[in-house]
N, C-alpha and C. Protein backbone atom coordinates (compact mmCIF):
# COMPACT_ATOMS: atom_id res chain seq x y z
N UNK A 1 73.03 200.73 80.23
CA UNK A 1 73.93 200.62 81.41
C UNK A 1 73.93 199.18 81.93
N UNK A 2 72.70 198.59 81.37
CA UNK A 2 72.62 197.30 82.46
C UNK A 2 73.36 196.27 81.42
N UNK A 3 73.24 196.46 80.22
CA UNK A 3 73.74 195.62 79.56
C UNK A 3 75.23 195.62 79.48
N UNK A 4 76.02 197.09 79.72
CA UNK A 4 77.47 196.69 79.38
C UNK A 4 77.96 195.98 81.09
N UNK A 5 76.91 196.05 82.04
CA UNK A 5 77.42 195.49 83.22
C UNK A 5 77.20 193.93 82.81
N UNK A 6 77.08 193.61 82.18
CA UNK A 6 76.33 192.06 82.04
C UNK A 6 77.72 191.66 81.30
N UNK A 7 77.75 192.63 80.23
CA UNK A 7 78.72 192.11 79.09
C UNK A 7 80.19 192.23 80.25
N UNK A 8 80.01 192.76 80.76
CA UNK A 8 81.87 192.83 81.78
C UNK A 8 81.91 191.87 83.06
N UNK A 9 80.39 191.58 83.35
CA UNK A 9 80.14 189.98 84.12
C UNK A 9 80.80 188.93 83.84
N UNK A 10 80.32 189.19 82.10
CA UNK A 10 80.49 187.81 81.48
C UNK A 10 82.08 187.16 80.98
N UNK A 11 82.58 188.66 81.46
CA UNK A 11 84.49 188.10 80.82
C UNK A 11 84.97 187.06 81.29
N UNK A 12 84.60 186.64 82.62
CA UNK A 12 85.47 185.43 83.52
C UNK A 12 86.53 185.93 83.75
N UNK A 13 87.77 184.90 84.74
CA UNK A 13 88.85 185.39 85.68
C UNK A 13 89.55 185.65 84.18
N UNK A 14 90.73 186.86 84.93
CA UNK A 14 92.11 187.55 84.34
C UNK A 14 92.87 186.27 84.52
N UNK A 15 94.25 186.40 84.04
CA UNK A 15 95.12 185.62 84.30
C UNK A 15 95.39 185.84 85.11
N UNK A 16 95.96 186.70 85.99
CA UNK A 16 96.21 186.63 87.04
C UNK A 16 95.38 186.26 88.24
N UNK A 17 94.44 186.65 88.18
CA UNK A 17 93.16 185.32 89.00
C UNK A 17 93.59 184.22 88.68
N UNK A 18 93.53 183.68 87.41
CA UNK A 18 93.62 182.00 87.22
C UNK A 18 94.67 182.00 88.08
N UNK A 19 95.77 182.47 88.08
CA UNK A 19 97.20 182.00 88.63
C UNK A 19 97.11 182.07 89.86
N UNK A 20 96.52 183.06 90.89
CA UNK A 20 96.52 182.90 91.77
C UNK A 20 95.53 181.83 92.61
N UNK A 21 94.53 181.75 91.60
CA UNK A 21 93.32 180.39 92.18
C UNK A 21 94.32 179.03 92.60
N UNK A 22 95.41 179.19 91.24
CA UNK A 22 96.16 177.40 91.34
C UNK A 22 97.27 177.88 92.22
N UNK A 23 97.89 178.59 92.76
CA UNK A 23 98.95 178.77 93.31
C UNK A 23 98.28 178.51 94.59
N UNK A 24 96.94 178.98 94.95
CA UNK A 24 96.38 178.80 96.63
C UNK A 24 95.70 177.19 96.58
N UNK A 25 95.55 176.56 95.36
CA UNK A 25 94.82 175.01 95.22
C UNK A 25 96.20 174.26 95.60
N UNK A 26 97.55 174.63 94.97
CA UNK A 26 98.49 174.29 95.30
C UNK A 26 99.17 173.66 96.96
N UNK A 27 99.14 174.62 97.19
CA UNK A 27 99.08 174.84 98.52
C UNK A 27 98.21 174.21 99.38
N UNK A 28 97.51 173.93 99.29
CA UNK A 28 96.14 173.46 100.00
C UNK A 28 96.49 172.09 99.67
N UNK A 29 96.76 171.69 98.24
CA UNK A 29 97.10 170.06 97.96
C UNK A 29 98.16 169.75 98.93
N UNK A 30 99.25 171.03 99.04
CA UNK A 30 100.44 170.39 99.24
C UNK A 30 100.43 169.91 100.97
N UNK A 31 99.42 170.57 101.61
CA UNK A 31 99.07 170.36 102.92
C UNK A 31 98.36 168.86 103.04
N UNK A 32 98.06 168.89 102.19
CA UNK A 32 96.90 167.41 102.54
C UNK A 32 97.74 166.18 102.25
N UNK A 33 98.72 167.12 101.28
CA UNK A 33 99.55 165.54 101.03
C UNK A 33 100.60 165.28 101.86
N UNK A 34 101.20 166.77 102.57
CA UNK A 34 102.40 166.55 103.69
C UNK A 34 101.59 166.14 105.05
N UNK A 35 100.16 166.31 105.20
CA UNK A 35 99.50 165.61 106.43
C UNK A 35 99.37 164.00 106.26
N UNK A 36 99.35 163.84 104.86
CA UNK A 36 98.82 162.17 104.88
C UNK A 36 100.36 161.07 104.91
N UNK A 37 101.43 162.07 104.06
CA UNK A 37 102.72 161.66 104.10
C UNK A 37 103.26 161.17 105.67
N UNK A 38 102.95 162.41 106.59
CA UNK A 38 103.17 162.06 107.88
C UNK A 38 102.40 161.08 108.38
N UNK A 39 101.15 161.01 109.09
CA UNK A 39 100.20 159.92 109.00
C UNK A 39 100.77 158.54 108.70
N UNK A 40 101.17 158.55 107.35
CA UNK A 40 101.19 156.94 106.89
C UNK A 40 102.92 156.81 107.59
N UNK A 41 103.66 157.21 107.80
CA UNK A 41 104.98 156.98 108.25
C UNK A 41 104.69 156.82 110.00
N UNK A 42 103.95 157.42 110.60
CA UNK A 42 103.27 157.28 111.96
C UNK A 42 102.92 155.81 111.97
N UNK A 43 101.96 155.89 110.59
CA UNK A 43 101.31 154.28 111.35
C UNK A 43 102.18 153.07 111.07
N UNK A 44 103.19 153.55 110.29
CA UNK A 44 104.43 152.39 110.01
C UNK A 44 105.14 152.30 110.93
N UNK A 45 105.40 153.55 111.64
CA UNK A 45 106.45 153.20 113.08
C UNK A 45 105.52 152.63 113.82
N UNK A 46 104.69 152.85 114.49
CA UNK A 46 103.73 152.31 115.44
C UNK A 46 103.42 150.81 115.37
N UNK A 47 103.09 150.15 113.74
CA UNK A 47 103.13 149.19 113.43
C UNK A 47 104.27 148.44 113.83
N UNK A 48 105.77 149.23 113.29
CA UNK A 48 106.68 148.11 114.11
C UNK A 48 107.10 147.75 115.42
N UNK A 49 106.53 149.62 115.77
CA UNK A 49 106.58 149.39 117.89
C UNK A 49 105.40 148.20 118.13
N UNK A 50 104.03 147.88 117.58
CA UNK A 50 103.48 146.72 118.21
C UNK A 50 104.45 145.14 117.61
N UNK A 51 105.30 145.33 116.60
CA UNK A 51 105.37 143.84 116.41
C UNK A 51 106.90 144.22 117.73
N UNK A 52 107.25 144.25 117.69
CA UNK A 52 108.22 144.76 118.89
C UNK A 52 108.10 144.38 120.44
N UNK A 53 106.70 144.86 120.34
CA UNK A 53 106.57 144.52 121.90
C UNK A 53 106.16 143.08 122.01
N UNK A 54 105.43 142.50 120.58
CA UNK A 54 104.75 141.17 120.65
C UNK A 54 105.49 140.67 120.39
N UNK A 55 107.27 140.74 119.83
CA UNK A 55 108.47 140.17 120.45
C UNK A 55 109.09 140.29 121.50
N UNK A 56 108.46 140.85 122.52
CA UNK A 56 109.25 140.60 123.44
C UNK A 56 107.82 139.77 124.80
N UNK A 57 106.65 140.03 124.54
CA UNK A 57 105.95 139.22 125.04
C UNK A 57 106.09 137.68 124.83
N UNK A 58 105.95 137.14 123.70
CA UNK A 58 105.42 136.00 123.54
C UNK A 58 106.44 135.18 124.13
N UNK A 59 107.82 135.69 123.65
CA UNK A 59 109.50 134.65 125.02
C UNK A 59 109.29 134.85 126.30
N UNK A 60 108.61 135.87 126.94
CA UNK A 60 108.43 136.23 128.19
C UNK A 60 107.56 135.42 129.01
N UNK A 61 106.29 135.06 128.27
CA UNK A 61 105.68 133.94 128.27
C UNK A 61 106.17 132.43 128.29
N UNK A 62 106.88 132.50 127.09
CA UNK A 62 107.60 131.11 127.36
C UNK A 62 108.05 130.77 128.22
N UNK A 63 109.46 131.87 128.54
CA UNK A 63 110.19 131.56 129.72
C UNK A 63 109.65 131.34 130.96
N UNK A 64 108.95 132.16 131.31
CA UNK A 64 108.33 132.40 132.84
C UNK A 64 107.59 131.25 132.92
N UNK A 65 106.38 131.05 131.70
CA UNK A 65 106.18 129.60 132.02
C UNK A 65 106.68 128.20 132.39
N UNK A 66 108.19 127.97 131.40
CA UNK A 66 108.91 127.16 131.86
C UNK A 66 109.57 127.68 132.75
N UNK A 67 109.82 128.49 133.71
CA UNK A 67 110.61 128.90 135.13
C UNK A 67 109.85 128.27 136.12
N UNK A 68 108.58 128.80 135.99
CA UNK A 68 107.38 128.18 137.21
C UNK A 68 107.15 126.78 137.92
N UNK A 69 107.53 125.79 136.26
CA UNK A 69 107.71 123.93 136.48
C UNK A 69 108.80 123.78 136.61
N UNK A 70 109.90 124.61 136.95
CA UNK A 70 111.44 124.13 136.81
C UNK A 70 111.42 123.15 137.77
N UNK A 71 112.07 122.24 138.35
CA UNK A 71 112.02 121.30 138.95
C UNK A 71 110.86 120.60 139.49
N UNK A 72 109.98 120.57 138.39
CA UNK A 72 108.77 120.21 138.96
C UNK A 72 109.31 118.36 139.05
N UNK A 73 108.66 117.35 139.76
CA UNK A 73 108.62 116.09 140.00
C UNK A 73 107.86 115.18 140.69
N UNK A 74 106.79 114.85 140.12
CA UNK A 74 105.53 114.59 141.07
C UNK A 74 106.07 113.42 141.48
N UNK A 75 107.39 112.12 141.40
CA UNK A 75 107.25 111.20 142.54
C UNK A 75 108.00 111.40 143.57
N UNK A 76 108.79 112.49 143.39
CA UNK A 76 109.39 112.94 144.71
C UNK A 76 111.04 111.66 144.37
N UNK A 77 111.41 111.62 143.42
CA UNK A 77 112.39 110.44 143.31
C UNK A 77 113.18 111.33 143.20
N UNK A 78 114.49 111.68 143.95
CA UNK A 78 115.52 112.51 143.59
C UNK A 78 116.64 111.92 142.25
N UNK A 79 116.23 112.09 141.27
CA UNK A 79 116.94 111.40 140.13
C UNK A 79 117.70 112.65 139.85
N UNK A 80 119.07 112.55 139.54
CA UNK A 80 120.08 113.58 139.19
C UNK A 80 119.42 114.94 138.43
N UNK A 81 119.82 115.73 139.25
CA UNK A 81 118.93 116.98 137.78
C UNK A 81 117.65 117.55 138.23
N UNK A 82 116.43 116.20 138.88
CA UNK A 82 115.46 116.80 139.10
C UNK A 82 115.23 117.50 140.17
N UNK A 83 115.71 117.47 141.24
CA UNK A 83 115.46 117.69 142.25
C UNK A 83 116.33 119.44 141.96
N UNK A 84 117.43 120.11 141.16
CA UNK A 84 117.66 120.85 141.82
C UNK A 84 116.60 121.75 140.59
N UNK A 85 116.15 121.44 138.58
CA UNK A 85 115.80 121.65 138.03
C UNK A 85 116.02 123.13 137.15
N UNK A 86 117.27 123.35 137.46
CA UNK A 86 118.28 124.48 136.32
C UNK A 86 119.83 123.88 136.57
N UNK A 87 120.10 123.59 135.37
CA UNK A 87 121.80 122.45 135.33
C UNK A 87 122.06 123.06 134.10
N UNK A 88 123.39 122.70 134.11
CA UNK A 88 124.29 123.30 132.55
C UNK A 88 124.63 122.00 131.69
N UNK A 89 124.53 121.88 130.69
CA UNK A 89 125.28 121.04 130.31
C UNK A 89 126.27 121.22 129.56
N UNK A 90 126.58 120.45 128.37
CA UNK A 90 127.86 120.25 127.31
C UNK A 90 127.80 121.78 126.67
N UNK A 91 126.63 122.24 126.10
CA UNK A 91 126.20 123.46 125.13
C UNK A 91 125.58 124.45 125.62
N UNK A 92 125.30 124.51 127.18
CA UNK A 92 124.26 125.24 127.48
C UNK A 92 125.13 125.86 129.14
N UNK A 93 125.16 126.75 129.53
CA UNK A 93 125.74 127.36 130.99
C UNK A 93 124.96 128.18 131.70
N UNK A 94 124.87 128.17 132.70
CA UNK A 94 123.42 128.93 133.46
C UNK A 94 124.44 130.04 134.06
N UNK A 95 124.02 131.02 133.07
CA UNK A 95 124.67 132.43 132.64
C UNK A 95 123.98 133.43 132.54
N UNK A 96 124.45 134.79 132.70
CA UNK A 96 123.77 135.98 132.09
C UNK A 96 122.62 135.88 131.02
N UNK A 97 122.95 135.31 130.00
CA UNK A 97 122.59 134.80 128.70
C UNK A 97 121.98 133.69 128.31
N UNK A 98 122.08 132.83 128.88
CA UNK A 98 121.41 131.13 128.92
C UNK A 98 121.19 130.51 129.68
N UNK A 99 120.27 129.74 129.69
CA UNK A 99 119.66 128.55 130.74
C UNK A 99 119.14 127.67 130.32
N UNK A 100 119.27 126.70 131.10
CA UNK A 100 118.94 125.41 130.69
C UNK A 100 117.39 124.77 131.97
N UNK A 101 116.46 124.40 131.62
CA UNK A 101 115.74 123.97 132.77
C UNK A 101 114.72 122.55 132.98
N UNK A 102 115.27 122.10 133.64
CA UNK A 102 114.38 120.35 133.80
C UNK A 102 113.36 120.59 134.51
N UNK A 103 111.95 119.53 133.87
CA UNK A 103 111.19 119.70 134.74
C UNK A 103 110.18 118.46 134.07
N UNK A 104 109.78 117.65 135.42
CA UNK A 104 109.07 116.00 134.91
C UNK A 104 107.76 117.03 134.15
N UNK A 105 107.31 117.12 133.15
CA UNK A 105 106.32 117.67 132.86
C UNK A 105 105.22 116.52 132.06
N UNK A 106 106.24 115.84 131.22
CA UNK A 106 105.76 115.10 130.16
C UNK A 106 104.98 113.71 130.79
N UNK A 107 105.30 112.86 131.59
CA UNK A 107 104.95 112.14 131.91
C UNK A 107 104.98 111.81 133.33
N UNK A 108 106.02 112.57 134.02
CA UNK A 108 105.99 112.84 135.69
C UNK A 108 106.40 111.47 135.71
N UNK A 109 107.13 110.72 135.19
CA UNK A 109 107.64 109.29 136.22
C UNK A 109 108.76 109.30 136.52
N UNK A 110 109.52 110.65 136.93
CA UNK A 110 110.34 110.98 137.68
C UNK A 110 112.08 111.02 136.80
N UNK A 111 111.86 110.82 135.70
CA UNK A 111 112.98 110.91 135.09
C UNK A 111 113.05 111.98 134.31
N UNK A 112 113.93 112.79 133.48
CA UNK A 112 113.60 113.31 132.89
C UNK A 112 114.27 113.59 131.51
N UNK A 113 113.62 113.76 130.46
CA UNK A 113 113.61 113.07 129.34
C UNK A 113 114.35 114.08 128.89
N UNK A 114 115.39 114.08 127.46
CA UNK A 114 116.02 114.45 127.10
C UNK A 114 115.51 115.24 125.84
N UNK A 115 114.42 114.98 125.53
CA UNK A 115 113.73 116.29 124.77
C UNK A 115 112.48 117.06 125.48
N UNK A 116 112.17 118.23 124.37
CA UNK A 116 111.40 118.87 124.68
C UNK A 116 110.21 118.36 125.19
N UNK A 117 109.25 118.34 126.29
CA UNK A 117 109.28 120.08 126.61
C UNK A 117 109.90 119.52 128.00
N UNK A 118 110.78 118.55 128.52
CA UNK A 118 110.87 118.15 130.14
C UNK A 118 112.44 119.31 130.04
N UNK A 119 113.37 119.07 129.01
CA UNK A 119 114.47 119.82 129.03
C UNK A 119 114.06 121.07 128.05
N UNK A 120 114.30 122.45 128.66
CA UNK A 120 114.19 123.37 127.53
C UNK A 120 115.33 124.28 128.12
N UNK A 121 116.02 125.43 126.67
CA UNK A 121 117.01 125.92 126.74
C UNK A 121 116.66 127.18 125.97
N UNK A 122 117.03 127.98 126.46
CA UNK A 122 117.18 129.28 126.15
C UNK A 122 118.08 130.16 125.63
N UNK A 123 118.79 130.82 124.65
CA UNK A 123 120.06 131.13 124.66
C UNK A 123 119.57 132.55 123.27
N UNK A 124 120.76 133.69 123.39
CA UNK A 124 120.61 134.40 122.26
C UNK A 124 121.71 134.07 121.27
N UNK A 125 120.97 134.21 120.12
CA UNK A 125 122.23 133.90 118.39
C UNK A 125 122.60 134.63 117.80
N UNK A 126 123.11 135.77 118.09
CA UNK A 126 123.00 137.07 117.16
C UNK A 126 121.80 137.96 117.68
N UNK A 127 121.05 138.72 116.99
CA UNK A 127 119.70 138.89 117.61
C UNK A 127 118.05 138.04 117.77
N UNK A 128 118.69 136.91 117.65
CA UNK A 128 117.95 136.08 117.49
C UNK A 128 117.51 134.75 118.66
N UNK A 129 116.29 134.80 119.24
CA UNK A 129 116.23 134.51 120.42
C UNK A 129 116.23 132.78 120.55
N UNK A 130 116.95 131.75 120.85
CA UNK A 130 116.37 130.59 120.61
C UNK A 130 116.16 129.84 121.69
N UNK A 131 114.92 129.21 121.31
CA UNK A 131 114.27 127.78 122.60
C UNK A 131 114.69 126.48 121.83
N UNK A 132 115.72 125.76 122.87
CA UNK A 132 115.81 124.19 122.27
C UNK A 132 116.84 124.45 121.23
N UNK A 133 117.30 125.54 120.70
CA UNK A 133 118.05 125.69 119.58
C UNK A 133 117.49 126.11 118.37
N UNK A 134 116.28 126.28 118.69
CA UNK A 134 115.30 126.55 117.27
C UNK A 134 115.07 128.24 117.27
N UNK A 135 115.29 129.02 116.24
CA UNK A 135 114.53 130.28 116.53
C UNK A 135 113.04 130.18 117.35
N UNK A 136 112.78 131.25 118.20
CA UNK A 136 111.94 132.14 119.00
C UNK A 136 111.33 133.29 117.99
N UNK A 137 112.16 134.00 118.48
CA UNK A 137 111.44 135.86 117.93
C UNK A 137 112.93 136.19 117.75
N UNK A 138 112.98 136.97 116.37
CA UNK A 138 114.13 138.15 116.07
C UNK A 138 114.48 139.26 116.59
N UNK A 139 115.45 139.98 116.13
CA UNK A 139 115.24 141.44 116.88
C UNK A 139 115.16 141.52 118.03
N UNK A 140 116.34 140.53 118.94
CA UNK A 140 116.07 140.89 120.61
C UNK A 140 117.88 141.29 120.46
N UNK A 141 117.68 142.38 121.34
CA UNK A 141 119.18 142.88 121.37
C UNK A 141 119.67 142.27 122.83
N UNK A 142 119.13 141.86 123.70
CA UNK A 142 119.70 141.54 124.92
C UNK A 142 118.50 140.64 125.89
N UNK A 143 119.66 139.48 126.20
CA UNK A 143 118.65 138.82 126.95
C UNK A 143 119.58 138.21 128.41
N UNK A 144 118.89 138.83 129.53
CA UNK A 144 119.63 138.50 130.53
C UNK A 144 119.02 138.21 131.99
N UNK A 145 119.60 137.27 132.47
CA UNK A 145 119.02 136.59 133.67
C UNK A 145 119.89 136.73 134.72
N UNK A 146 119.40 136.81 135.85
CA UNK A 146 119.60 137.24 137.27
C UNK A 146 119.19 136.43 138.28
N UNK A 147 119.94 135.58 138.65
CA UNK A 147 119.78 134.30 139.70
C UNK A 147 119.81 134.52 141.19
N UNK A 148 118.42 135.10 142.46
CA UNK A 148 118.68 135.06 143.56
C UNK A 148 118.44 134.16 144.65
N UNK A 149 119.35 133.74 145.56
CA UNK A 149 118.73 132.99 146.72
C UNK A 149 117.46 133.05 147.35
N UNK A 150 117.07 132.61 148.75
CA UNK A 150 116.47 132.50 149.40
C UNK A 150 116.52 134.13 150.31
N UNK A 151 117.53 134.49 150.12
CA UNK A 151 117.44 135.55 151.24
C UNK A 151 117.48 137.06 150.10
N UNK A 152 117.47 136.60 149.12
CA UNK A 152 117.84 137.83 147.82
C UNK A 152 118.85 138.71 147.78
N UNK A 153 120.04 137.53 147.85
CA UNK A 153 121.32 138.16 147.31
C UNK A 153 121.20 137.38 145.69
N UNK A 154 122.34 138.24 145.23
CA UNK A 154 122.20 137.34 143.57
C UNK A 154 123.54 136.71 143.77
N UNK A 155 123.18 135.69 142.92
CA UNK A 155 123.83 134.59 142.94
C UNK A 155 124.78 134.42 141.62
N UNK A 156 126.36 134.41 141.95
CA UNK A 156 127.14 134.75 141.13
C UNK A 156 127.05 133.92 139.43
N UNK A 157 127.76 134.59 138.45
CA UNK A 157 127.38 133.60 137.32
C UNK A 157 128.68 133.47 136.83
N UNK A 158 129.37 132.33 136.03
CA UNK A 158 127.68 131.04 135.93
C UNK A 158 127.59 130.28 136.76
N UNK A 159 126.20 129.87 137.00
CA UNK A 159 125.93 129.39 138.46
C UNK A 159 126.25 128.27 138.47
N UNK A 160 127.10 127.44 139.27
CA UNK A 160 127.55 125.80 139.30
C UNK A 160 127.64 125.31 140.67
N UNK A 161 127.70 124.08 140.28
CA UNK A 161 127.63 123.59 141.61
C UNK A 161 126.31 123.36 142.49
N UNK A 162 126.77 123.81 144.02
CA UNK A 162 125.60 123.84 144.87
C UNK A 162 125.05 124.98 144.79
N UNK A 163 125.54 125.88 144.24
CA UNK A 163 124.55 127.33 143.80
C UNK A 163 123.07 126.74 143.00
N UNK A 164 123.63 125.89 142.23
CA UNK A 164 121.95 125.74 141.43
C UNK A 164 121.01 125.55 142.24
N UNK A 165 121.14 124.84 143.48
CA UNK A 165 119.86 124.21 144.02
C UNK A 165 119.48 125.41 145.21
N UNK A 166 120.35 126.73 145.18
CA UNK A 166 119.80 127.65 146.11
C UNK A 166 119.12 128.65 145.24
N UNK A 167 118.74 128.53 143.85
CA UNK A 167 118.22 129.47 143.13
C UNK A 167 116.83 129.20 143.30
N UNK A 168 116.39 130.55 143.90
CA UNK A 168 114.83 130.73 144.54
C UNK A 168 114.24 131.49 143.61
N UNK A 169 114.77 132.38 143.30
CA UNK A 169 113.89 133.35 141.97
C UNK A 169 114.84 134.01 140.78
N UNK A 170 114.10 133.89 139.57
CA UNK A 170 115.31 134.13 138.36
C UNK A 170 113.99 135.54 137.89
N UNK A 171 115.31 136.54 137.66
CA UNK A 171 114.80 137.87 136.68
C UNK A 171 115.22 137.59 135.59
N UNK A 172 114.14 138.10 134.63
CA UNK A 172 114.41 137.96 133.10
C UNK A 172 114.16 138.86 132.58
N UNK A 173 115.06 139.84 131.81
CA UNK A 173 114.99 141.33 131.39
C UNK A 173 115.34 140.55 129.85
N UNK A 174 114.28 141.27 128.47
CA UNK A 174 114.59 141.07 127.57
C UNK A 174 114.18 142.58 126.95
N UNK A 175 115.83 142.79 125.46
CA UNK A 175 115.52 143.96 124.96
C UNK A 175 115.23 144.17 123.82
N UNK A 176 114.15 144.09 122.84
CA UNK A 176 114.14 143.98 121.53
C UNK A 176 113.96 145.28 120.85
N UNK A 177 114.16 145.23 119.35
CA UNK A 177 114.12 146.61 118.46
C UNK A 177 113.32 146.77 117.36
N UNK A 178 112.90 147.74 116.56
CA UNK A 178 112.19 147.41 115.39
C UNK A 178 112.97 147.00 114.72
N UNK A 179 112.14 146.55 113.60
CA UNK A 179 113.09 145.67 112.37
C UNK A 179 113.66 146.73 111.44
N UNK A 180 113.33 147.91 111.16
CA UNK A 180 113.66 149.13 110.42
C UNK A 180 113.92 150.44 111.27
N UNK A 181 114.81 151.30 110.80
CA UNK A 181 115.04 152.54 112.02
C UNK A 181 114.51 153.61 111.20
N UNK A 182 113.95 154.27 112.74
CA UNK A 182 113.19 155.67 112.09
C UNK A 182 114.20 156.94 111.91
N UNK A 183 114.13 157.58 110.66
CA UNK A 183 115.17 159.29 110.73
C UNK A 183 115.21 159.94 111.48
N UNK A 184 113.54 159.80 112.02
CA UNK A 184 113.91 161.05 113.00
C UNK A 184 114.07 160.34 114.50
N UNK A 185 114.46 159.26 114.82
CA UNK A 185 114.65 159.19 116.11
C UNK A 185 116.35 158.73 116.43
N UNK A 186 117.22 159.01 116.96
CA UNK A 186 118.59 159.17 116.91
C UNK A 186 119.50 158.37 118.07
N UNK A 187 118.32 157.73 119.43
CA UNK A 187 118.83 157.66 120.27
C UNK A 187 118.41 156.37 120.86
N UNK A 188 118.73 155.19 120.03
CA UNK A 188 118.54 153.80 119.98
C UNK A 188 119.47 153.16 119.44
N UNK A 189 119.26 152.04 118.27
CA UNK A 189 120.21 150.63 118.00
C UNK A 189 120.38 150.86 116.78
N UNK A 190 121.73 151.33 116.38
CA UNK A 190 121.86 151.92 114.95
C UNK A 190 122.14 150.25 114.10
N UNK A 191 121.60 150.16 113.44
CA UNK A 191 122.19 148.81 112.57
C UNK A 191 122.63 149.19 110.78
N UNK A 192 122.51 150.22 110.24
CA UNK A 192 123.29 150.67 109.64
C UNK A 192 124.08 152.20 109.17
N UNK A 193 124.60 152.35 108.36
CA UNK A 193 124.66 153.81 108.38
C UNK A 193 125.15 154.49 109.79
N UNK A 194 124.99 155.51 109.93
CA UNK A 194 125.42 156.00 111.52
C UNK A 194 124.20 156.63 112.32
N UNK A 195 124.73 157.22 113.25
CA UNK A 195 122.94 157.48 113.98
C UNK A 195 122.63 158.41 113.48
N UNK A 196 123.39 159.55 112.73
CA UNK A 196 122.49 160.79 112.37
C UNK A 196 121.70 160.17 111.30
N UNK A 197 121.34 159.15 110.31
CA UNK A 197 120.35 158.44 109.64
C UNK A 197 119.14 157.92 110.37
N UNK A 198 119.03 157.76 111.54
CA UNK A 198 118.15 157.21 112.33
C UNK A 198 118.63 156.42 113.06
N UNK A 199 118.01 155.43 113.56
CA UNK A 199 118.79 154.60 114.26
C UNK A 199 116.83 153.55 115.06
N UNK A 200 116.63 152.71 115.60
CA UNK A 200 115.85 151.23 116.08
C UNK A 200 115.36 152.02 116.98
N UNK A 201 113.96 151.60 117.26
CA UNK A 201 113.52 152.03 118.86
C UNK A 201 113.55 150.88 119.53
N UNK A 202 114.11 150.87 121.00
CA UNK A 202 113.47 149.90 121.73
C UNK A 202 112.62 149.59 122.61
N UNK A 203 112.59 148.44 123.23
CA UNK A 203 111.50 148.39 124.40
C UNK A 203 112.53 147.47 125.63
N UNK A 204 112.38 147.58 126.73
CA UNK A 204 113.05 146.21 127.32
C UNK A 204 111.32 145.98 127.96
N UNK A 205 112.06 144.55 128.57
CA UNK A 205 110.50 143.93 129.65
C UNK A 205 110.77 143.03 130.40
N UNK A 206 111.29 143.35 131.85
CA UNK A 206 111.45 142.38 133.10
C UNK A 206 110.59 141.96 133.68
N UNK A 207 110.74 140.71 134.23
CA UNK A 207 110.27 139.89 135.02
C UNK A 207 110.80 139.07 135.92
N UNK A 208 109.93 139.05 137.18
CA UNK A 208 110.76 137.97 138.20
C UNK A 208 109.92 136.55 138.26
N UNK A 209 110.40 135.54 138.33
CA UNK A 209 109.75 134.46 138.62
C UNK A 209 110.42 133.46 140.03
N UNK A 210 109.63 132.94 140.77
CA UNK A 210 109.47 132.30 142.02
C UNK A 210 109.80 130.92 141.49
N UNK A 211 111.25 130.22 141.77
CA UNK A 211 111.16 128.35 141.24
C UNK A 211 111.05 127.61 142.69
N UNK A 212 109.67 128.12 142.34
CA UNK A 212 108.53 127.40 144.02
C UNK A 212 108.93 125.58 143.80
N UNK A 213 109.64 124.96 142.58
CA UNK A 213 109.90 123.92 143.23
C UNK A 213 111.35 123.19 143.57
N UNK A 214 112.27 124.06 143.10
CA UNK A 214 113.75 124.19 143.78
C UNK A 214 113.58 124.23 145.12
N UNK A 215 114.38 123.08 146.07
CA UNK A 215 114.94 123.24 147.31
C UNK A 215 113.78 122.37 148.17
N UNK A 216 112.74 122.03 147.35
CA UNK A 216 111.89 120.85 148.26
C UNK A 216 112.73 119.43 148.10
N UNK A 217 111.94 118.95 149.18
CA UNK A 217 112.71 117.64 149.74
C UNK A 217 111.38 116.38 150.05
């Protein structure tokens, strides 16, 4: 008795065992691989939401920094330009979209020099953000500025004239996108195909800055 139990031990799985062992290994693969599939497409969007936002930081920086010295002028010499320290010129209009801003930085002897960094300019090229005329950061869909007085009305654009020298604080809203669009998100910046393909996430990021040296005397 004990031996034919041994001998019917020893048969190993039916086929139909085998088949069902790989049909449930199957399955089990196919989970690990539709968890890791997701995963790695997660950390690719996420990846382009941080380069995204670190396009829209690092101009934000720029700008605000050069907003802060806008008419800066340590001899107090009212030389054309410095004293009001946001002017338009030939290529440049102090607009929704662009600005132009003087400021004695370089050497402070009251003039101010016709390159960087005493004159800097701001403007968008397509989606492409530029300082001085040189690319910035890509992938900005909108860049726009908001010019208010002393009493915080806004100040019509483009600003000319004696408007420049009443500009007390400038907002700077910038909107950038990823460089690739995700399928499943539908309700952003389509750049090809149509939106049921996906379509850009964005971010915007405002700021106000104080031109604490506009309007001294």
């Amino acid at each position: 008795m004990s031996y034919e139990l041994r001998v019917k031990n020893d048969s190993g799985l039916t086929l139909i065992e085998l088949l069902i062992a790989m049909a449930i290994g199957l399955v089990v693969l196919g989970s690990i691989f539709s968890s890791f599939t997701s995963q790695k497409k997660a950390f690719a969007i996420q990846e382009q939401i941080t380069d995204m936002e670190q396009n829209l930081r690092i101009p934000m920086d720029f700008i605000t920094r050069d907003l802060r010295s806008t008419g800066y002028n340590p001899t107090e010499i009212l030389v054309v330009g410095t004293s009001v320290g946001i002017v338009p010129d030939l290529s440049t209009t102090i607009n929704i979209n662009s600005i132009r801003i003087l400021s004695d930085v370089e050497d402070g002897n009251g003039v101010i020099g016709a390159g960087s960094p005493e004159t800097v300019t701001y403007s968008l090229n397509g989606e492409t953000l530029q300082r001085n005329g040189q690319p910035l950061v890509e992938n900005v869909t909108a860049l726009t500025f908001t010019y208010y007085d002393s009493a915080g009305n806004t100040i019509a654009t483009p600003v000319t004239g004696g408007n420049l020298a009443n500009i007390r604080l400038v907002q700077i809203s910038l909107t950038a996108r990823t460089a690739k669009e995700d399928a499943n998100f539908t309700s952003g910046v389509n750049i090809s195909g149509t939106a049921a393909d996906g379509t850009c996430r964005t971010r915007t990021l405002t700021a106000r800055v104080r031109t604490r040296n506009i309007g001294l005397k």
